[in-house]
C-alpha atoms as a PDB file:
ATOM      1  CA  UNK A   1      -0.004 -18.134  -2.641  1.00  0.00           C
ATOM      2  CA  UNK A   2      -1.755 -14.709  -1.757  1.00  0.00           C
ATOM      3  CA  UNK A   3      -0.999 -13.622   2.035  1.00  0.00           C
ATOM      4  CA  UNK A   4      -4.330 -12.455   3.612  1.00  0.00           C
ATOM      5  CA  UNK A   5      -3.950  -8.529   4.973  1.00  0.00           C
ATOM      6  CA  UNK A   6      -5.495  -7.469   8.665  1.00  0.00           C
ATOM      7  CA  UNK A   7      -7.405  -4.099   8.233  1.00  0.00           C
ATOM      8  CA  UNK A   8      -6.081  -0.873   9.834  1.00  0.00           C
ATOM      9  CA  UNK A   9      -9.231  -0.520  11.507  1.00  0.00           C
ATOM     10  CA  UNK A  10     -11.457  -3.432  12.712  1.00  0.00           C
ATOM     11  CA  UNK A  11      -8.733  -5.790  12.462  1.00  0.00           C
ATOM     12  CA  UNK A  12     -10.594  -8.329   9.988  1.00  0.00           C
ATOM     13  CA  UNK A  13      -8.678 -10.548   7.445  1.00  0.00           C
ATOM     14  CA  UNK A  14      -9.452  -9.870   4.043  1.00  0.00           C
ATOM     15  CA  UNK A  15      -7.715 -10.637   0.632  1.00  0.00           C
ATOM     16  CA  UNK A  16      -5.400  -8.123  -0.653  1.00  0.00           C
ATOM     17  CA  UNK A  17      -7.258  -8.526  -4.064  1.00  0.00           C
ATOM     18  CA  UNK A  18     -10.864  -7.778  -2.669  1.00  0.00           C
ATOM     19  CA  UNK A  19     -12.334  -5.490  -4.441  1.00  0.00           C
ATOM     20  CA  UNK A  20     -13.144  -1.736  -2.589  1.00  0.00           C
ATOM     21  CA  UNK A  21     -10.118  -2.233  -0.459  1.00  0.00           C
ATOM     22  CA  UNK A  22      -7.602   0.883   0.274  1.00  0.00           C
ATOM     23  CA  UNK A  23      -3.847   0.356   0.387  1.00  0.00           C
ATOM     24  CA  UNK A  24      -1.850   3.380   1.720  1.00  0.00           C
ATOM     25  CA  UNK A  25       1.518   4.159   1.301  1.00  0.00           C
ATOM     26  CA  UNK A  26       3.586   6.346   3.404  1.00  0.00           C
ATOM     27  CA  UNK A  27       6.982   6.609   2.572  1.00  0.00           C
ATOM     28  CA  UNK A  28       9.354   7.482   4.898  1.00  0.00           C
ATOM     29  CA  UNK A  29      13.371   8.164   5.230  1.00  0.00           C
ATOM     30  CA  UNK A  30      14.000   4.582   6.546  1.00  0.00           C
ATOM     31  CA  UNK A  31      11.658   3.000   3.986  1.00  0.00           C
ATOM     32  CA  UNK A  32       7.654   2.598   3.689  1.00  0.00           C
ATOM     33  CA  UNK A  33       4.496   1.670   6.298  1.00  0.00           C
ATOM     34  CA  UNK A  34       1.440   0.381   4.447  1.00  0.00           C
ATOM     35  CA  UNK A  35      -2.042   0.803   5.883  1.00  0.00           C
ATOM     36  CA  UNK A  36      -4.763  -1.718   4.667  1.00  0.00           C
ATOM     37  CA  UNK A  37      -8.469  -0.950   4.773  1.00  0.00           C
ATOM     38  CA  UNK A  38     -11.212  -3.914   4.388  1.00  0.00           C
ATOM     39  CA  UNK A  39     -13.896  -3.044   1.753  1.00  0.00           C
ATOM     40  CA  UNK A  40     -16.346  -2.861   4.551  1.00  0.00           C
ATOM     41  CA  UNK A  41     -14.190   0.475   6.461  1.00  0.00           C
ATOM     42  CA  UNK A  42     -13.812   2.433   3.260  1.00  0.00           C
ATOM     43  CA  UNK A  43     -16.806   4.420   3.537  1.00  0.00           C
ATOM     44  CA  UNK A  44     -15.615   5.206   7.126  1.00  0.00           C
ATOM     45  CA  UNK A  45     -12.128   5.898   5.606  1.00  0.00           C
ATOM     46  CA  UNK A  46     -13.475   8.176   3.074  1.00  0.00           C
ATOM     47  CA  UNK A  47     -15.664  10.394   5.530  1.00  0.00           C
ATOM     48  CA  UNK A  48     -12.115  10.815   7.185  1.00  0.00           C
ATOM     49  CA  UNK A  49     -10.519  12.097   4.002  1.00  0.00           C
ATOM     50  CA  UNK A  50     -12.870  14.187   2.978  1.00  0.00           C
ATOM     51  CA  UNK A  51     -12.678  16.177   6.214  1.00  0.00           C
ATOM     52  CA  UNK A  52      -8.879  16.593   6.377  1.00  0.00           C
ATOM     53  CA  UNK A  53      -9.723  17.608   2.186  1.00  0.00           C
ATOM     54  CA  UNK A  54      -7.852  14.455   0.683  1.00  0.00           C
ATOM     55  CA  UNK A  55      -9.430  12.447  -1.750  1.00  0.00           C
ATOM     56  CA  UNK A  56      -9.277   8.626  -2.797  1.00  0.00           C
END
């Protein structure tokens, strides 16, 4: 059974196998903190990047 992820952003459920959806990783000294984004926030997401000069 697949567990349904809660974007980042506007909160919505979406399948972790949707496709256009982000997953990001941040690893950290005590272990990691994932951040989900629903295919519909991406393009927000992406602005975002672009501006701070990372890419996806």
């Amino acid at each position: 059974m697949i567990k349904n992820k809660i974007c980042n952003i506007c909160r919505k459920k979406f399948k972790p196998t949707a496709e256009g959806r982000v997953q990001i990783v941040k690893r950290k000294d005590k272990g990691k903190v994932e951040l989900w984004v629903c295919p519909d926030c991406v393009p927000q997401v992406k602005d975002k990047l672009k501006e701070v000069g990372l890419r996806i």
